[in-house]
Protein backbone atom coordinates (compact mmCIF):
# COMPACT_ATOMS: atom_id res chain seq x y z
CA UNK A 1 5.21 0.03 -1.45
CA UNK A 2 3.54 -3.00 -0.35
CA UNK A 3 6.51 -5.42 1.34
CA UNK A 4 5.20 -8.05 -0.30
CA UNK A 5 5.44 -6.14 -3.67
CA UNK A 6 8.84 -4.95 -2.39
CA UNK A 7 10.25 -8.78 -2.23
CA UNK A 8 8.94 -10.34 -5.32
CA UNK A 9 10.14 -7.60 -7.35
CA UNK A 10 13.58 -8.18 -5.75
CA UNK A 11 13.53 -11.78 -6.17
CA UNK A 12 12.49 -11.45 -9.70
CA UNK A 13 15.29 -9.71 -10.70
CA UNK A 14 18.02 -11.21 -8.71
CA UNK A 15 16.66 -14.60 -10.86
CA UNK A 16 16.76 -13.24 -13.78
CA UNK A 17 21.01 -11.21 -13.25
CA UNK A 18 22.03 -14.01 -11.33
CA UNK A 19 20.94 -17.09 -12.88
CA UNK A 20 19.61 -18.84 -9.59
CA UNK A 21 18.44 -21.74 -9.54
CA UNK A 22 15.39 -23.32 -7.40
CA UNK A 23 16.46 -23.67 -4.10
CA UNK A 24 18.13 -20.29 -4.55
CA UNK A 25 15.18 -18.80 -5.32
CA UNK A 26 13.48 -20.22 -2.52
CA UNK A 27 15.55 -19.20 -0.14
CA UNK A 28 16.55 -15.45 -1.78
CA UNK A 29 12.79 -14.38 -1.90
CA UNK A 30 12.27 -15.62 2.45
CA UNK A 31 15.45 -13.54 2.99
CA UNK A 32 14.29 -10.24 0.82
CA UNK A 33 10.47 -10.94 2.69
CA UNK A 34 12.14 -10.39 6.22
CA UNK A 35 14.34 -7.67 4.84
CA UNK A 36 11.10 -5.69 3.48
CA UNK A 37 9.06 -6.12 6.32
CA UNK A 38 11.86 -4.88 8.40
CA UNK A 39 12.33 -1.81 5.87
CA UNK A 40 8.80 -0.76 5.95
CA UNK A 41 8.96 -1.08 9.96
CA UNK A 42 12.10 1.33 9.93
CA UNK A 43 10.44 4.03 7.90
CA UNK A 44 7.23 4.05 9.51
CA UNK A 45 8.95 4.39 12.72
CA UNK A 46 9.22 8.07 14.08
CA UNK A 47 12.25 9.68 14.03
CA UNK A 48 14.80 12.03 11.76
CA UNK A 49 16.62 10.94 8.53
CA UNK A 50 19.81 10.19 9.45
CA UNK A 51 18.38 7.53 12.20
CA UNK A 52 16.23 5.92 10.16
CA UNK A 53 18.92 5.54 7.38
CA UNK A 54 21.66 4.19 9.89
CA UNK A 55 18.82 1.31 10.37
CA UNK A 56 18.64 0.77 6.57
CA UNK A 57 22.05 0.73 5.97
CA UNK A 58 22.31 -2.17 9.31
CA UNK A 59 19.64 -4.23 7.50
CA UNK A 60 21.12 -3.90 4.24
CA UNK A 61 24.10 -5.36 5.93
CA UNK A 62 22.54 -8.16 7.88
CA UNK A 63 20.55 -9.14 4.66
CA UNK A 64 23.32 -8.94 2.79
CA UNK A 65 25.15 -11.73 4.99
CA UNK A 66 22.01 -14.37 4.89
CA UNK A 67 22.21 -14.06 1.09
CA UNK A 68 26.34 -14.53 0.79
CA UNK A 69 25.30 -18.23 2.74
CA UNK A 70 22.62 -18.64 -0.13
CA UNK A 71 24.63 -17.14 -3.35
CA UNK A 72 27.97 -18.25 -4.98
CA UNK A 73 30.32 -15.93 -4.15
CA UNK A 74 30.49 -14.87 -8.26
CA UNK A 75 26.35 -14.28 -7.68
CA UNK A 76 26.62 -12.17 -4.67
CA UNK A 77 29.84 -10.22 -6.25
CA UNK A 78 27.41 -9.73 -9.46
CA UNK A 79 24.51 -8.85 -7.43
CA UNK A 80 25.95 -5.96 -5.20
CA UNK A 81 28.10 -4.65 -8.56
């Protein structure tokens, strides 16, 4: 899927469960952009499985630190429920 795609869909819905508001917004659809391009990087890299998930599971955990700076802690508890 297109990383662009990827983002806005993920933005989308983290507005609509999480209530955010603008500047939330703003800043949650940058941080899921990076994260997607980054994704799409990791799978179209060679190499097996298991590597390739290790690298998703790292990004999921770096993105998942910018957004606790951007979410309330109730959001981010919500959002990873």
């Amino acid at each position: 899927m297109d990383p662009v795609k990827m983002a806005a869909r993920q933005t989308e819905a983290m507005t609509r469960e999480l209530s955010l508001d603008e500047s939330q917004i703003a800043a949650v659809d940058t941080i899921n952009l990076k994260y997607a391009h980054a994704q799409k990087e990791v799978w179209q890299q060679p190499g097996d499985f298991s590597a390739k998930r290790d690298m998703m599971l790292d990004l999921r955990l770096a993105q998942d630190k910018e957004l606790k700076k951007v979410m309330t802690k109730d959001q981010f508890k919500t959002w990873r429920a």
